[in-house]
C-alpha atoms as a PDB file:
ATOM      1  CA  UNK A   1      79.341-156.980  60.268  1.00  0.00           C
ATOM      2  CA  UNK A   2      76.433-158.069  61.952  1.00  0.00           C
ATOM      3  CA  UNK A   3      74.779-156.588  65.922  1.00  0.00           C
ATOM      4  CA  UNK A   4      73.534-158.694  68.184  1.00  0.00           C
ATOM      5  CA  UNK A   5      69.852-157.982  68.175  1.00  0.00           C
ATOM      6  CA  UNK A   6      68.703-157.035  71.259  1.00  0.00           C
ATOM      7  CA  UNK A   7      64.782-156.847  72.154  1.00  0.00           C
ATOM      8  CA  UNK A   8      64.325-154.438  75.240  1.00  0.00           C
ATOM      9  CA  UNK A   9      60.822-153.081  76.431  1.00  0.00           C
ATOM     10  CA  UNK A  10      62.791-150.648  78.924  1.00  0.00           C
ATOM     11  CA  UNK A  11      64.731-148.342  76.947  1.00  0.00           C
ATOM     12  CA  UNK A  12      64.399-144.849  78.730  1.00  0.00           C
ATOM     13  CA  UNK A  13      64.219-141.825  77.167  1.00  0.00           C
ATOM     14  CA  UNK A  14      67.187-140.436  77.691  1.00  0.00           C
ATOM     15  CA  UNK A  15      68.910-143.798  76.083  1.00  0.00           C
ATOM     16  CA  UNK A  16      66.905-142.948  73.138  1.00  0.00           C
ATOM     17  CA  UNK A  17      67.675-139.481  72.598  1.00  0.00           C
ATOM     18  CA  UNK A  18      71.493-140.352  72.809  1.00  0.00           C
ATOM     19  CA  UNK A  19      70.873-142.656  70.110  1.00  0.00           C
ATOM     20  CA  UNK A  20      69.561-139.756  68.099  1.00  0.00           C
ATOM     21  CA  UNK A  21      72.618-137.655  68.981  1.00  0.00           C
ATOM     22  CA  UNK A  22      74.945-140.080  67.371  1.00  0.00           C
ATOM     23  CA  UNK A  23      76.964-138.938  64.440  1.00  0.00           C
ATOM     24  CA  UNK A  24      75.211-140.141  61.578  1.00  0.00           C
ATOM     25  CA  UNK A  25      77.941-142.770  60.336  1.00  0.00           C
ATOM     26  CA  UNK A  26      77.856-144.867  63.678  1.00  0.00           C
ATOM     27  CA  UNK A  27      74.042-144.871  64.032  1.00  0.00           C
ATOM     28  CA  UNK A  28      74.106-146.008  60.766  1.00  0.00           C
ATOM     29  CA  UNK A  29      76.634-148.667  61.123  1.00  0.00           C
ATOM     30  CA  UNK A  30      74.676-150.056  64.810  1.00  0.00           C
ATOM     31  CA  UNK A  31      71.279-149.935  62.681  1.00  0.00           C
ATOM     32  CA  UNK A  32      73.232-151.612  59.900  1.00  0.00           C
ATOM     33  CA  UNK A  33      74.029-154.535  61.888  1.00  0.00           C
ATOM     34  CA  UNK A  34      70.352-154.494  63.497  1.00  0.00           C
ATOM     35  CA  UNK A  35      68.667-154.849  60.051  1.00  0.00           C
ATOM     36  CA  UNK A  36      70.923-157.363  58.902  1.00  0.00           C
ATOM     37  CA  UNK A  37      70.650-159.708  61.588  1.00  0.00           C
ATOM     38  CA  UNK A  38      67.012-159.267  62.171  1.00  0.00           C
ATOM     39  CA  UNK A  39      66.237-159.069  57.949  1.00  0.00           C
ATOM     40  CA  UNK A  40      68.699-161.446  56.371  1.00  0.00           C
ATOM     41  CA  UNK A  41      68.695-161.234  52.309  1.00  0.00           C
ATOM     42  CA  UNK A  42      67.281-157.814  53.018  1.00  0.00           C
ATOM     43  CA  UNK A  43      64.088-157.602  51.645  1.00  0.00           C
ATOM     44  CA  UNK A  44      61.349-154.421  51.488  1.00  0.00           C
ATOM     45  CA  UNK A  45      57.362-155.438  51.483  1.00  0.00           C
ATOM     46  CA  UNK A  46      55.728-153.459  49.502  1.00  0.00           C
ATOM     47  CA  UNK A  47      52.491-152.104  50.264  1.00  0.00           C
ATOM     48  CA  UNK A  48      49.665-150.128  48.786  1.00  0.00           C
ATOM     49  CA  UNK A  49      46.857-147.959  50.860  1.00  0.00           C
ATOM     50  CA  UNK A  50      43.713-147.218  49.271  1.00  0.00           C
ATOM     51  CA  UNK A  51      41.191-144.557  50.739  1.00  0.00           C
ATOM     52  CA  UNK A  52      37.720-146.390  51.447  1.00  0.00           C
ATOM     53  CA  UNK A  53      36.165-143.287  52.411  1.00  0.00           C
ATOM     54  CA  UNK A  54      37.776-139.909  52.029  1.00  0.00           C
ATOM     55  CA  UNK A  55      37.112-136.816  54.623  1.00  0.00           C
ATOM     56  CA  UNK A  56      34.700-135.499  56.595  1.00  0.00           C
ATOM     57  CA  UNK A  57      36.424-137.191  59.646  1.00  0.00           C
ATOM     58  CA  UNK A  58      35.390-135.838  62.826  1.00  0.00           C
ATOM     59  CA  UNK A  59      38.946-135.513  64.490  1.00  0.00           C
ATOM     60  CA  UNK A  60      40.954-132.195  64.024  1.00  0.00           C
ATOM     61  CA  UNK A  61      43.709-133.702  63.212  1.00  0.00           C
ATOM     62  CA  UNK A  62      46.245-130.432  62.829  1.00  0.00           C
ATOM     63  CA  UNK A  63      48.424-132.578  59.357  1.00  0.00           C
ATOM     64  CA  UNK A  64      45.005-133.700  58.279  1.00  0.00           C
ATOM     65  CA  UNK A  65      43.188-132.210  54.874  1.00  0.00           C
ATOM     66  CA  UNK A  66      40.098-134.843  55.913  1.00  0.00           C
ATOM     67  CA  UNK A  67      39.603-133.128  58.797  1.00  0.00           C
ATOM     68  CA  UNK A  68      36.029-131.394  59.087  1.00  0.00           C
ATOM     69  CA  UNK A  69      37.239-128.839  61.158  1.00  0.00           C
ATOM     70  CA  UNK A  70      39.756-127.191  58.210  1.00  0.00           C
ATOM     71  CA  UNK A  71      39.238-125.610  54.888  1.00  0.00           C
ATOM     72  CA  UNK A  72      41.417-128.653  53.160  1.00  0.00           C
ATOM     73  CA  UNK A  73      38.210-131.299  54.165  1.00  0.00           C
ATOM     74  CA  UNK A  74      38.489-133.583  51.061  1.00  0.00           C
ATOM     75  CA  UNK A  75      34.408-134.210  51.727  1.00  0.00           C
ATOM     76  CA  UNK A  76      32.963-135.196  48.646  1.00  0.00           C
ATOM     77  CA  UNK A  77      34.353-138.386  46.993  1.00  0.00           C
ATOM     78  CA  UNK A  78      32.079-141.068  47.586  1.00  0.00           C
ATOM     79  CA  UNK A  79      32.386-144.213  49.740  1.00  0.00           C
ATOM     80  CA  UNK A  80      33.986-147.094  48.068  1.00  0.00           C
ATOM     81  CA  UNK A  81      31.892-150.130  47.475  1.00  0.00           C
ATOM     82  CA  UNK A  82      33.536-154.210  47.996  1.00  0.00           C
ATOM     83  CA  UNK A  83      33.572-154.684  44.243  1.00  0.00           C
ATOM     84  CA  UNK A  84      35.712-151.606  43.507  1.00  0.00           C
ATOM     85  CA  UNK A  85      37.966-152.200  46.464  1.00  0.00           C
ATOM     86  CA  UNK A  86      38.524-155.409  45.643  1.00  0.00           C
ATOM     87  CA  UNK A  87      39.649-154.860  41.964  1.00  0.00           C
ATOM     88  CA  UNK A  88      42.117-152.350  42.992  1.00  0.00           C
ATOM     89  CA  UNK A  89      44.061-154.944  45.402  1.00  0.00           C
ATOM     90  CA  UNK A  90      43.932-157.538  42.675  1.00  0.00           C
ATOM     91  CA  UNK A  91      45.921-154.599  40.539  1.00  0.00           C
ATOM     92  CA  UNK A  92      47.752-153.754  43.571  1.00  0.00           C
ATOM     93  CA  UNK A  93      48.497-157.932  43.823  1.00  0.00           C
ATOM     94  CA  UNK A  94      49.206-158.060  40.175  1.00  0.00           C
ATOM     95  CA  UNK A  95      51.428-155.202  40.204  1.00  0.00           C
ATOM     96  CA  UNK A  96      54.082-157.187  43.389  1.00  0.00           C
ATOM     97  CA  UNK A  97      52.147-155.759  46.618  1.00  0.00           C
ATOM     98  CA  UNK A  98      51.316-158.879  48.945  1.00  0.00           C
ATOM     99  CA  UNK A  99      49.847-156.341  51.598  1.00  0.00           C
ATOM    100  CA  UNK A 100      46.601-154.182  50.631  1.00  0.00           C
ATOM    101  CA  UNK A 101      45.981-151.619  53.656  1.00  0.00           C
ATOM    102  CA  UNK A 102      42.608-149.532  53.585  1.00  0.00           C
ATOM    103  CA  UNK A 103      41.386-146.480  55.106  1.00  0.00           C
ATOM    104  CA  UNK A 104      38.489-144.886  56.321  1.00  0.00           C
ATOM    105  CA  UNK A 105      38.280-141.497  57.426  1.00  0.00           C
ATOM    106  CA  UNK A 106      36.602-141.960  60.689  1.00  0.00           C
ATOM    107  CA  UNK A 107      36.759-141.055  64.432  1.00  0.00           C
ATOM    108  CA  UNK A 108      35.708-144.469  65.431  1.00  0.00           C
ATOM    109  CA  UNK A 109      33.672-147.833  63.424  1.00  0.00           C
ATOM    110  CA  UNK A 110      30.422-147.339  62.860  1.00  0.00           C
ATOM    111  CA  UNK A 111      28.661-150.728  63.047  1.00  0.00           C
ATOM    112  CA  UNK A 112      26.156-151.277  60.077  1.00  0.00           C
ATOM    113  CA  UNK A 113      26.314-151.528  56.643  1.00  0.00           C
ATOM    114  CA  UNK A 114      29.681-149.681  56.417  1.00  0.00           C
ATOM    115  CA  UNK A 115      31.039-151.876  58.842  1.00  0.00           C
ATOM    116  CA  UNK A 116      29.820-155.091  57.090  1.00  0.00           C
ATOM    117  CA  UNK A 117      31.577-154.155  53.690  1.00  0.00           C
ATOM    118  CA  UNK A 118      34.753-153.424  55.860  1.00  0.00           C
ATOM    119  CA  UNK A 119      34.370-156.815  57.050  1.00  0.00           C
ATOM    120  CA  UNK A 120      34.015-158.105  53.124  1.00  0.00           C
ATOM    121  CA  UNK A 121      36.969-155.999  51.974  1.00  0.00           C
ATOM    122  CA  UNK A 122      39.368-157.566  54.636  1.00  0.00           C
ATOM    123  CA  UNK A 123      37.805-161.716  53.934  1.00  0.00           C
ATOM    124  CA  UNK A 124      38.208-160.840  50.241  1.00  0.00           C
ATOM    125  CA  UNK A 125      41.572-159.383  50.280  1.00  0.00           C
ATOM    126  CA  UNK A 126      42.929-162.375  52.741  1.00  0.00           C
ATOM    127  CA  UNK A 127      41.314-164.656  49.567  1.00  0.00           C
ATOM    128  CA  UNK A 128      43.286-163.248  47.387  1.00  0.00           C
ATOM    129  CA  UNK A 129      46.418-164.381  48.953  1.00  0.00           C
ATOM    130  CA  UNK A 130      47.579-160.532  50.538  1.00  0.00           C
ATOM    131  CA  UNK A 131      47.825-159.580  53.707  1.00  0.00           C
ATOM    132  CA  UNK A 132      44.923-157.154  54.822  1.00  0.00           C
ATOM    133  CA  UNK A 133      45.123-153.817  56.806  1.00  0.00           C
ATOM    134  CA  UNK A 134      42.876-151.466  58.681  1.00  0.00           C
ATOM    135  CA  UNK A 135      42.650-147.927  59.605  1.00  0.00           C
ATOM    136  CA  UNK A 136      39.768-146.207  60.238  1.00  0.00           C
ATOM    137  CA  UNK A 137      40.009-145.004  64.004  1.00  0.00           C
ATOM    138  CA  UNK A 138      38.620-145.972  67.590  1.00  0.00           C
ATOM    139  CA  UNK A 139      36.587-149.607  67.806  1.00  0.00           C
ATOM    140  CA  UNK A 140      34.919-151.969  70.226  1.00  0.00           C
ATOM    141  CA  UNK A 141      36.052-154.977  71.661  1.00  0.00           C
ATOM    142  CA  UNK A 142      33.314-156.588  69.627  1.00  0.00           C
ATOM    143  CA  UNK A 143      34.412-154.958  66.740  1.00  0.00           C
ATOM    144  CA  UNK A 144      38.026-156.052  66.850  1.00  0.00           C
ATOM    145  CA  UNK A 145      36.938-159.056  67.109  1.00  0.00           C
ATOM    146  CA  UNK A 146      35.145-159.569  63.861  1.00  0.00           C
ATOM    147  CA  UNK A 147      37.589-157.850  62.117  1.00  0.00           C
ATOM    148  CA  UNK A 148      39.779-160.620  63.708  1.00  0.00           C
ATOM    149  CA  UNK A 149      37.718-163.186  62.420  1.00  0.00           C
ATOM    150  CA  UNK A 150      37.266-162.073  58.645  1.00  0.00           C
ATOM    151  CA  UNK A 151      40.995-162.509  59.087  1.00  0.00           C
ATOM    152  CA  UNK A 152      42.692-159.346  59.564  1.00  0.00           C
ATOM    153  CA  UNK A 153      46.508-159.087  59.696  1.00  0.00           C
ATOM    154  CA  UNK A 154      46.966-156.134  61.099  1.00  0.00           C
ATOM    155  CA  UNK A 155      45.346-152.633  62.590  1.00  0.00           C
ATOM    156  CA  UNK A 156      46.839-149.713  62.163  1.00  0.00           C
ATOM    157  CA  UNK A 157      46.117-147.026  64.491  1.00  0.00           C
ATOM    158  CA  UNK A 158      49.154-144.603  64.877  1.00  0.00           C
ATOM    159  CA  UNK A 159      50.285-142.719  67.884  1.00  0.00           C
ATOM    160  CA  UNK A 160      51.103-139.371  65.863  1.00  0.00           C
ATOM    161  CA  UNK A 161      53.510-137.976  68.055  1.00  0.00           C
ATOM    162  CA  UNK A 162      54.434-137.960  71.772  1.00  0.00           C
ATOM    163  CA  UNK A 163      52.229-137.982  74.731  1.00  0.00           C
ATOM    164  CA  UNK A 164      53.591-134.146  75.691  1.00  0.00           C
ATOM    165  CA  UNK A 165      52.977-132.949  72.423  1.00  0.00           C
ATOM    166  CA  UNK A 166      49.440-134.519  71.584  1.00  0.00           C
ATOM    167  CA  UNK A 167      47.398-131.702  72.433  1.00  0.00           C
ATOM    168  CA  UNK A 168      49.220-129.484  70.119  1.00  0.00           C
ATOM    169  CA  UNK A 169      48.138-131.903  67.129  1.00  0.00           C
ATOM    170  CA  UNK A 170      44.441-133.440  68.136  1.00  0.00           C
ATOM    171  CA  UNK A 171      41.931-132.471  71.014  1.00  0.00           C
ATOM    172  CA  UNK A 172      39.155-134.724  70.019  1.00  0.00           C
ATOM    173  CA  UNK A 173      40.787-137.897  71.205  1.00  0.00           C
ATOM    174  CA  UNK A 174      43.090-138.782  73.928  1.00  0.00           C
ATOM    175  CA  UNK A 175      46.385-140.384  74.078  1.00  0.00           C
ATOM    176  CA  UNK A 176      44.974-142.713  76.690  1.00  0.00           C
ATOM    177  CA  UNK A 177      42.262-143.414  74.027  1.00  0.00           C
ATOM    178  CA  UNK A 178      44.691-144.667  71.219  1.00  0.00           C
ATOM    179  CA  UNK A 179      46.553-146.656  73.395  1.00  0.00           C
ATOM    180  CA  UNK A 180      43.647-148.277  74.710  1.00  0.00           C
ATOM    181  CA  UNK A 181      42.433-149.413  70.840  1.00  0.00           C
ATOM    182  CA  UNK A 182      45.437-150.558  70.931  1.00  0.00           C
ATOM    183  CA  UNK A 183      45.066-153.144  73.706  1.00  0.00           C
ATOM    184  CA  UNK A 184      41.665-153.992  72.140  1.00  0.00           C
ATOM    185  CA  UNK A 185      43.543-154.717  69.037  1.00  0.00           C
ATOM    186  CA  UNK A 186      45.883-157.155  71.010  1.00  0.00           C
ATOM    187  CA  UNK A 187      43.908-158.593  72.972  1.00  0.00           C
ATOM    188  CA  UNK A 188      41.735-159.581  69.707  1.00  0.00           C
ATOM    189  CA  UNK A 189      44.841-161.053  68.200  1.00  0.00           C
ATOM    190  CA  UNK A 190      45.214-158.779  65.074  1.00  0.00           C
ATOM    191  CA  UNK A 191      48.993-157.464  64.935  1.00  0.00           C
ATOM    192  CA  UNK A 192      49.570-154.148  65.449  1.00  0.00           C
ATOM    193  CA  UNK A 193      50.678-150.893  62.846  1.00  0.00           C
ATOM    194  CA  UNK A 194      51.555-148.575  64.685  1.00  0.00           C
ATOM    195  CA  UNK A 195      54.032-145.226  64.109  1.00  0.00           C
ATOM    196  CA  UNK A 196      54.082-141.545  63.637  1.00  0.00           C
ATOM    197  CA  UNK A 197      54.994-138.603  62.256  1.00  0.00           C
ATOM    198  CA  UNK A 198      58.173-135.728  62.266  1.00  0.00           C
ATOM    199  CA  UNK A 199      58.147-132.435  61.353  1.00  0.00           C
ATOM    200  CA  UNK A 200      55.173-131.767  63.301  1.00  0.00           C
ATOM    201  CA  UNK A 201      56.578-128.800  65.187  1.00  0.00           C
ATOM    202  CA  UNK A 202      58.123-131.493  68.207  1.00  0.00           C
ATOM    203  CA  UNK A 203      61.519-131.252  69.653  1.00  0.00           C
ATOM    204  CA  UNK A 204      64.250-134.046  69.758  1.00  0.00           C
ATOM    205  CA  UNK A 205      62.872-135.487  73.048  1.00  0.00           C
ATOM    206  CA  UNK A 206      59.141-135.433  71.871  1.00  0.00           C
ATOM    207  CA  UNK A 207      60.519-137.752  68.949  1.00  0.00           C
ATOM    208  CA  UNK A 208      62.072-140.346  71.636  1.00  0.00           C
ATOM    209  CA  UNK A 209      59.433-140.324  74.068  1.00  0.00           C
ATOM    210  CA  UNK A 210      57.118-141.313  71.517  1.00  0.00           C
ATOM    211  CA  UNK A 211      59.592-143.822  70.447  1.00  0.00           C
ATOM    212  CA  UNK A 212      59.791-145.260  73.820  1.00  0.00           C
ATOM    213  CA  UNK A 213      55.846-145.609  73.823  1.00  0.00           C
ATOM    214  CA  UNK A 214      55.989-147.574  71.243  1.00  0.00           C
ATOM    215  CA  UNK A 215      59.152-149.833  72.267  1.00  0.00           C
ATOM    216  CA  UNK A 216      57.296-150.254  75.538  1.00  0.00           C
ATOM    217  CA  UNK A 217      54.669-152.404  74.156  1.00  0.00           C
ATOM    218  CA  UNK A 218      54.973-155.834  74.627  1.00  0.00           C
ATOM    219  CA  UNK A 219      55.807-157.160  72.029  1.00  0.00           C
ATOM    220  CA  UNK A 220      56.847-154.620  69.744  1.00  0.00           C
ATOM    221  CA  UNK A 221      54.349-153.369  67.479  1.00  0.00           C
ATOM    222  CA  UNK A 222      54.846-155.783  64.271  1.00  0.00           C
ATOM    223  CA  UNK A 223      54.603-152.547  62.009  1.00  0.00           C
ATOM    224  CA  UNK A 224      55.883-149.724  62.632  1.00  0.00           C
ATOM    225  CA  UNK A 225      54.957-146.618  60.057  1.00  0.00           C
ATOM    226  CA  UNK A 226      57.525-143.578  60.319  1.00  0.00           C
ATOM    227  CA  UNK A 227      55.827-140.299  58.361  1.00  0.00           C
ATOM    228  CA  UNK A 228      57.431-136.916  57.607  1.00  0.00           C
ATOM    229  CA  UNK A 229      54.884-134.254  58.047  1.00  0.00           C
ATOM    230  CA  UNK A 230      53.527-133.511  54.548  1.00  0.00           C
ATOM    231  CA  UNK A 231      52.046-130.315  55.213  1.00  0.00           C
ATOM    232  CA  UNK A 232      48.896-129.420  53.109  1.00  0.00           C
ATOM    233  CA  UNK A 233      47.450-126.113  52.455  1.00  0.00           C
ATOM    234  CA  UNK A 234      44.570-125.560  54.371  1.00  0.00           C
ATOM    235  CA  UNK A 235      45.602-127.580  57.182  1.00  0.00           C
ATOM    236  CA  UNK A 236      47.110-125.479  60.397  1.00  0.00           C
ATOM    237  CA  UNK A 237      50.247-127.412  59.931  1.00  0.00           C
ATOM    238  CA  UNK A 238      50.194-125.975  56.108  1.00  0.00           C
ATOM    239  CA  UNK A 239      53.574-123.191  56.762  1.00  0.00           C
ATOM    240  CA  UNK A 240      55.539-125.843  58.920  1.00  0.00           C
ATOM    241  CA  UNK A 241      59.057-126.303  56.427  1.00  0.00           C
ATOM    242  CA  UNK A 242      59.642-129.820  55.475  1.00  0.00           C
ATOM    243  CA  UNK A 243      62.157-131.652  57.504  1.00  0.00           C
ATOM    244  CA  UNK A 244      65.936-132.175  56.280  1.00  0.00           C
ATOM    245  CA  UNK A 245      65.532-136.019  55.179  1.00  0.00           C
ATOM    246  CA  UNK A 246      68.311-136.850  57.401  1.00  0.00           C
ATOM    247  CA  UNK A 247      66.188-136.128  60.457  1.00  0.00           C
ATOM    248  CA  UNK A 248      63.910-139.286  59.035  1.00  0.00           C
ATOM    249  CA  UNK A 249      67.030-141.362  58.490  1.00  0.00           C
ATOM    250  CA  UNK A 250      67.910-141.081  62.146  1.00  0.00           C
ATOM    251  CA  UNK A 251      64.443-141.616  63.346  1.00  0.00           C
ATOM    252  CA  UNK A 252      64.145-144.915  60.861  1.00  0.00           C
ATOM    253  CA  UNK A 253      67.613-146.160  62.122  1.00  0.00           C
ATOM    254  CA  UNK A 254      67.048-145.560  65.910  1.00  0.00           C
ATOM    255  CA  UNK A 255      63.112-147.605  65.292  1.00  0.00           C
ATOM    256  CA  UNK A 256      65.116-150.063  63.937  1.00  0.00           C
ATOM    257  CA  UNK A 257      67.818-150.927  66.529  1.00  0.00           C
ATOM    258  CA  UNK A 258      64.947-150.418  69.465  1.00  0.00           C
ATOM    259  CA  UNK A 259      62.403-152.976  67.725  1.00  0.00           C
ATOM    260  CA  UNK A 260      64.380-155.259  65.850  1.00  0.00           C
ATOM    261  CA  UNK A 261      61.830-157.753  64.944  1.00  0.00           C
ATOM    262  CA  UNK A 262      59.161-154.930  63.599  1.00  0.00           C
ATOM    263  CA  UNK A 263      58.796-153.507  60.267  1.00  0.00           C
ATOM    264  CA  UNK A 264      59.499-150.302  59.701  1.00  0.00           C
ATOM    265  CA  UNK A 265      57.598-148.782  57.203  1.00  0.00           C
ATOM    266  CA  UNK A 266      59.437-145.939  55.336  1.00  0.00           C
ATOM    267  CA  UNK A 267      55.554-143.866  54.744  1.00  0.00           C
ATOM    268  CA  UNK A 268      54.340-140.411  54.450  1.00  0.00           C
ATOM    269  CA  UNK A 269      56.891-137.834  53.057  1.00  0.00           C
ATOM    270  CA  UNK A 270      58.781-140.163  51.060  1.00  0.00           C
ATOM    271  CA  UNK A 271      57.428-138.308  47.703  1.00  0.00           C
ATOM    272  CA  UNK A 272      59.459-135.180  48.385  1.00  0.00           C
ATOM    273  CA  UNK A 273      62.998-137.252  49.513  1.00  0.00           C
ATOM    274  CA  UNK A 274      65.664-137.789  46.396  1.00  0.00           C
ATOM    275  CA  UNK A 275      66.235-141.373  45.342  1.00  0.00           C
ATOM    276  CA  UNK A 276      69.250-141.275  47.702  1.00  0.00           C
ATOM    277  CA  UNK A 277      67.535-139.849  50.622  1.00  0.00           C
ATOM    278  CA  UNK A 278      65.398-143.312  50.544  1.00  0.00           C
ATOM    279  CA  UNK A 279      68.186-145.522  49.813  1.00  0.00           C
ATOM    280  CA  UNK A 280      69.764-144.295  53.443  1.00  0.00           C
ATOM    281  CA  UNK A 281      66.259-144.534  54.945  1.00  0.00           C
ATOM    282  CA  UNK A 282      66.867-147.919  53.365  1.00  0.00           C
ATOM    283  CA  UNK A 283      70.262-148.367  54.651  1.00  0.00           C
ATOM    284  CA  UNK A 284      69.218-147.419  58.278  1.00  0.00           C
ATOM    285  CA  UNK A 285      66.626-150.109  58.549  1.00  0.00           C
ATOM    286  CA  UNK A 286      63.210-149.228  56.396  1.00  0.00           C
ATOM    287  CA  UNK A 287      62.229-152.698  55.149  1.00  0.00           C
ATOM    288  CA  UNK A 288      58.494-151.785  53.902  1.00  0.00           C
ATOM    289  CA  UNK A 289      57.450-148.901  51.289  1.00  0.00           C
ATOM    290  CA  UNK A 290      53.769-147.805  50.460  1.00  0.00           C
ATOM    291  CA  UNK A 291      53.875-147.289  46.734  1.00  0.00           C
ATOM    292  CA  UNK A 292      51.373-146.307  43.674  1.00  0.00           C
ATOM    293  CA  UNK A 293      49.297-143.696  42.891  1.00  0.00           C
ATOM    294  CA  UNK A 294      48.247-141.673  46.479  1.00  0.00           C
ATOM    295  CA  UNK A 295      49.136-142.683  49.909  1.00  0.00           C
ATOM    296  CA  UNK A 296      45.154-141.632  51.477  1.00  0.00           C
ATOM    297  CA  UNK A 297      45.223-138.194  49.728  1.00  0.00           C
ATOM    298  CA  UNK A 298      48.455-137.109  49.842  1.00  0.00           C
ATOM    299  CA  UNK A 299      50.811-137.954  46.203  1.00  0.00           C
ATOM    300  CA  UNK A 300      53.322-141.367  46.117  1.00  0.00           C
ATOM    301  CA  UNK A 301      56.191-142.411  44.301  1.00  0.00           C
ATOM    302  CA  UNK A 302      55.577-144.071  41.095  1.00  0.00           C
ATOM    303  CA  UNK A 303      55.620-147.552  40.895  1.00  0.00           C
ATOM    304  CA  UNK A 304      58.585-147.947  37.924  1.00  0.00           C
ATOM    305  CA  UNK A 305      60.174-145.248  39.925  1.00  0.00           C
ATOM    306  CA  UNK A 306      60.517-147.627  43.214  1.00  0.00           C
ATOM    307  CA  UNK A 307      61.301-150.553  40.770  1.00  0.00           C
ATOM    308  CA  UNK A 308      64.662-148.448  39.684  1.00  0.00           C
ATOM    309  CA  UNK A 309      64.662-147.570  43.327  1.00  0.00           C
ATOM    310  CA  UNK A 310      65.309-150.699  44.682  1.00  0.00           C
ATOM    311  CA  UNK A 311      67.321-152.179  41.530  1.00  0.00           C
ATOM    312  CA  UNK A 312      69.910-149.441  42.654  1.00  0.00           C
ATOM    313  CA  UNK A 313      69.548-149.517  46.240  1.00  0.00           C
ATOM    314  CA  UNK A 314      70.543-153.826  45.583  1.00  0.00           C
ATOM    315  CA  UNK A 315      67.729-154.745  47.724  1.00  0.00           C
ATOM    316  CA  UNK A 316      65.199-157.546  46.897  1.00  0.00           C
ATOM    317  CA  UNK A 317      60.945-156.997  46.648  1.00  0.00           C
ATOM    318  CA  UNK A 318      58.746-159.755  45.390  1.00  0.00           C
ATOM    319  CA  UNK A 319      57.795-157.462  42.018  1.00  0.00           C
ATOM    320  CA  UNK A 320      61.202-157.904  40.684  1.00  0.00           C
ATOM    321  CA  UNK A 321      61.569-160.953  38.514  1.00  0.00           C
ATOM    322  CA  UNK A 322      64.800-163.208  38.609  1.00  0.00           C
ATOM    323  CA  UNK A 323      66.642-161.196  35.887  1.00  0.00           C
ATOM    324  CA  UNK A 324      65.803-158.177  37.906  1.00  0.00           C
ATOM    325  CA  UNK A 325      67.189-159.663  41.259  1.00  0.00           C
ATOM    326  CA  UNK A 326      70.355-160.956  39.924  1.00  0.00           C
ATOM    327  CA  UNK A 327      71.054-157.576  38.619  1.00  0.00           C
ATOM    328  CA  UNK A 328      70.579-156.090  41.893  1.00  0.00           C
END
């Protein structure tokens, strides 16, 4: 069973919210057919994320804990240095990750010294043979550019949510803003990362309008992250229950059949869903997983536990050795 993959940069809203209104078994069965024709052999990239700098950040953030403006601010931990970031993506290399993504906790790039060991971090990452990855807010044109030239894959710089329900989550930047790092991104010709998050308090249609923002760029963002809400104490999100996993399923499967070609990054939240939880997030079209210790300051699977993860879920990484894939 295969769909014929279809790449559209004019699905309306109300298109996508009847694709989150199917019953579960055909969404899963059009995604199906998506994934498999855009991912043949179905393989998952695996991924690790290592905080840089940690809190502080000037944005408020309402799911952050490194927020300044709550009582979670994780302000304290000192800056990473190119040395130590570098030995944790060789471990992150030797242990089957071939992308290394790294964070800052910042509003926008400051240029200066901080800057110039970002720039370090990315060229010595790409040496090692991994793809590198950015967050760390708001930059330049001039900025981008650099980044572009120390030969970084990819920016990530998330929407969050929809463009009605942004200022219930952050005041201190716009949605104009993000879209417009965005372009800057682009235009610098660094691929994009770009997703959000559920569970935030948003309704069915906030989910799909920020799902058409997203399938409205052209071309599709080439990552696309999809978080459940992990809601910390101390942040003003901190009482919001978390969502039933099958809420993420559908928003994973509905990415997937709107941007075929992306990946879609199975992220934040995934610590609290049961082995078979993921294997449907799987199923629906997730073809990237952030494992190891922390994902920025919020807990991860373990890494044997995705190794038995993706044994049973049949589906192939580039950790598992022969004997491993042939039994899967």
């Amino acid at each position: 069973m295969t769909e014929a993959v279809e790449v559209r940069h004019d699905w309306t809203r109300s298109e996508i919210e009847a694709l989150l209104d199917l019953p579960l078994m055909d969404l899963l069965w059009r995604a199906q057919g998506v994934h498999r024709a855009s991912n043949p052999g179905y393989h998952v990239q695996l991924a690790s994320l290592l905080s840089v700098k940690t809190g502080g950040c000037e944005e408020d953030c309402a799911y952050c804990p490194q927020s300044m403006h709550h009582s979670s601010d994780v302000t304290g931990q000192p800056e990473l240095q190119v040395a130590p970031v570098l030995e944790r993506a060789k471990a992150a290399k030797q242990a089957g990750a071939d992308r290394f993504c790294m964070g800052w906790a910042w509003r926008e790039i400051r240029d200066g010294a901080p800057f110039e060991a970002m720039l370090q971090m990315v060229s010595g990452v790409r040496a090692l043979g991994m793809e590198a990855c950015v967050t760390a807010g708001m930059l330049t044109d001039h900025q981008a550019q650099r980044l572009a030239e120390a030969g970084l894959t990819a920016y990530n710089h998330n929407l969050d949510t929809s463009p009605e329900h942004y200022n219930k989550i952050i005041t201190t930047r716009t949605f104009q803003e993000r879209l417009e790092t965005l372009e800057r991104v682009r235009q610098a010709g660094v691929t994009l990362c770009c997703g959000g998050i559920i569970g935030m308090g948003e309704t069915v249609g906030d989910r799909a309008s920020m799902l058409q923002v997203l399938a409205s760029i052209n071309p599709h963002p080439e990552s696309v992250p999809i978080n459940a809400l992990v809601a910390v104490e101390g942040t003003p999100l901190e009482e919001l229950p978390p969502i039933d996993p099958i809420e993420l399923v559908r928003m994973i499967a509905v990415t997937r059949i709107l941007m075929p070609g992306s990946r879609v990054r199975l992220s934040a939240g995934r610590e609290q869903l049961s082995q078979e939880a993921q294997i449907l997030c799987l199923q629906a079209g997730a073809d990237s997983i952030f494992y190891g210790e922390t994902l920025l300051t919020t807990g991860n699977p373990a890494v044997e536990a995705d190794r038995e993860l993706l044994r049973t879920a049949g589906v192939q990484a580039n950790w598992l050795t022969s004997s491993e894939k042939l039994a899967a």
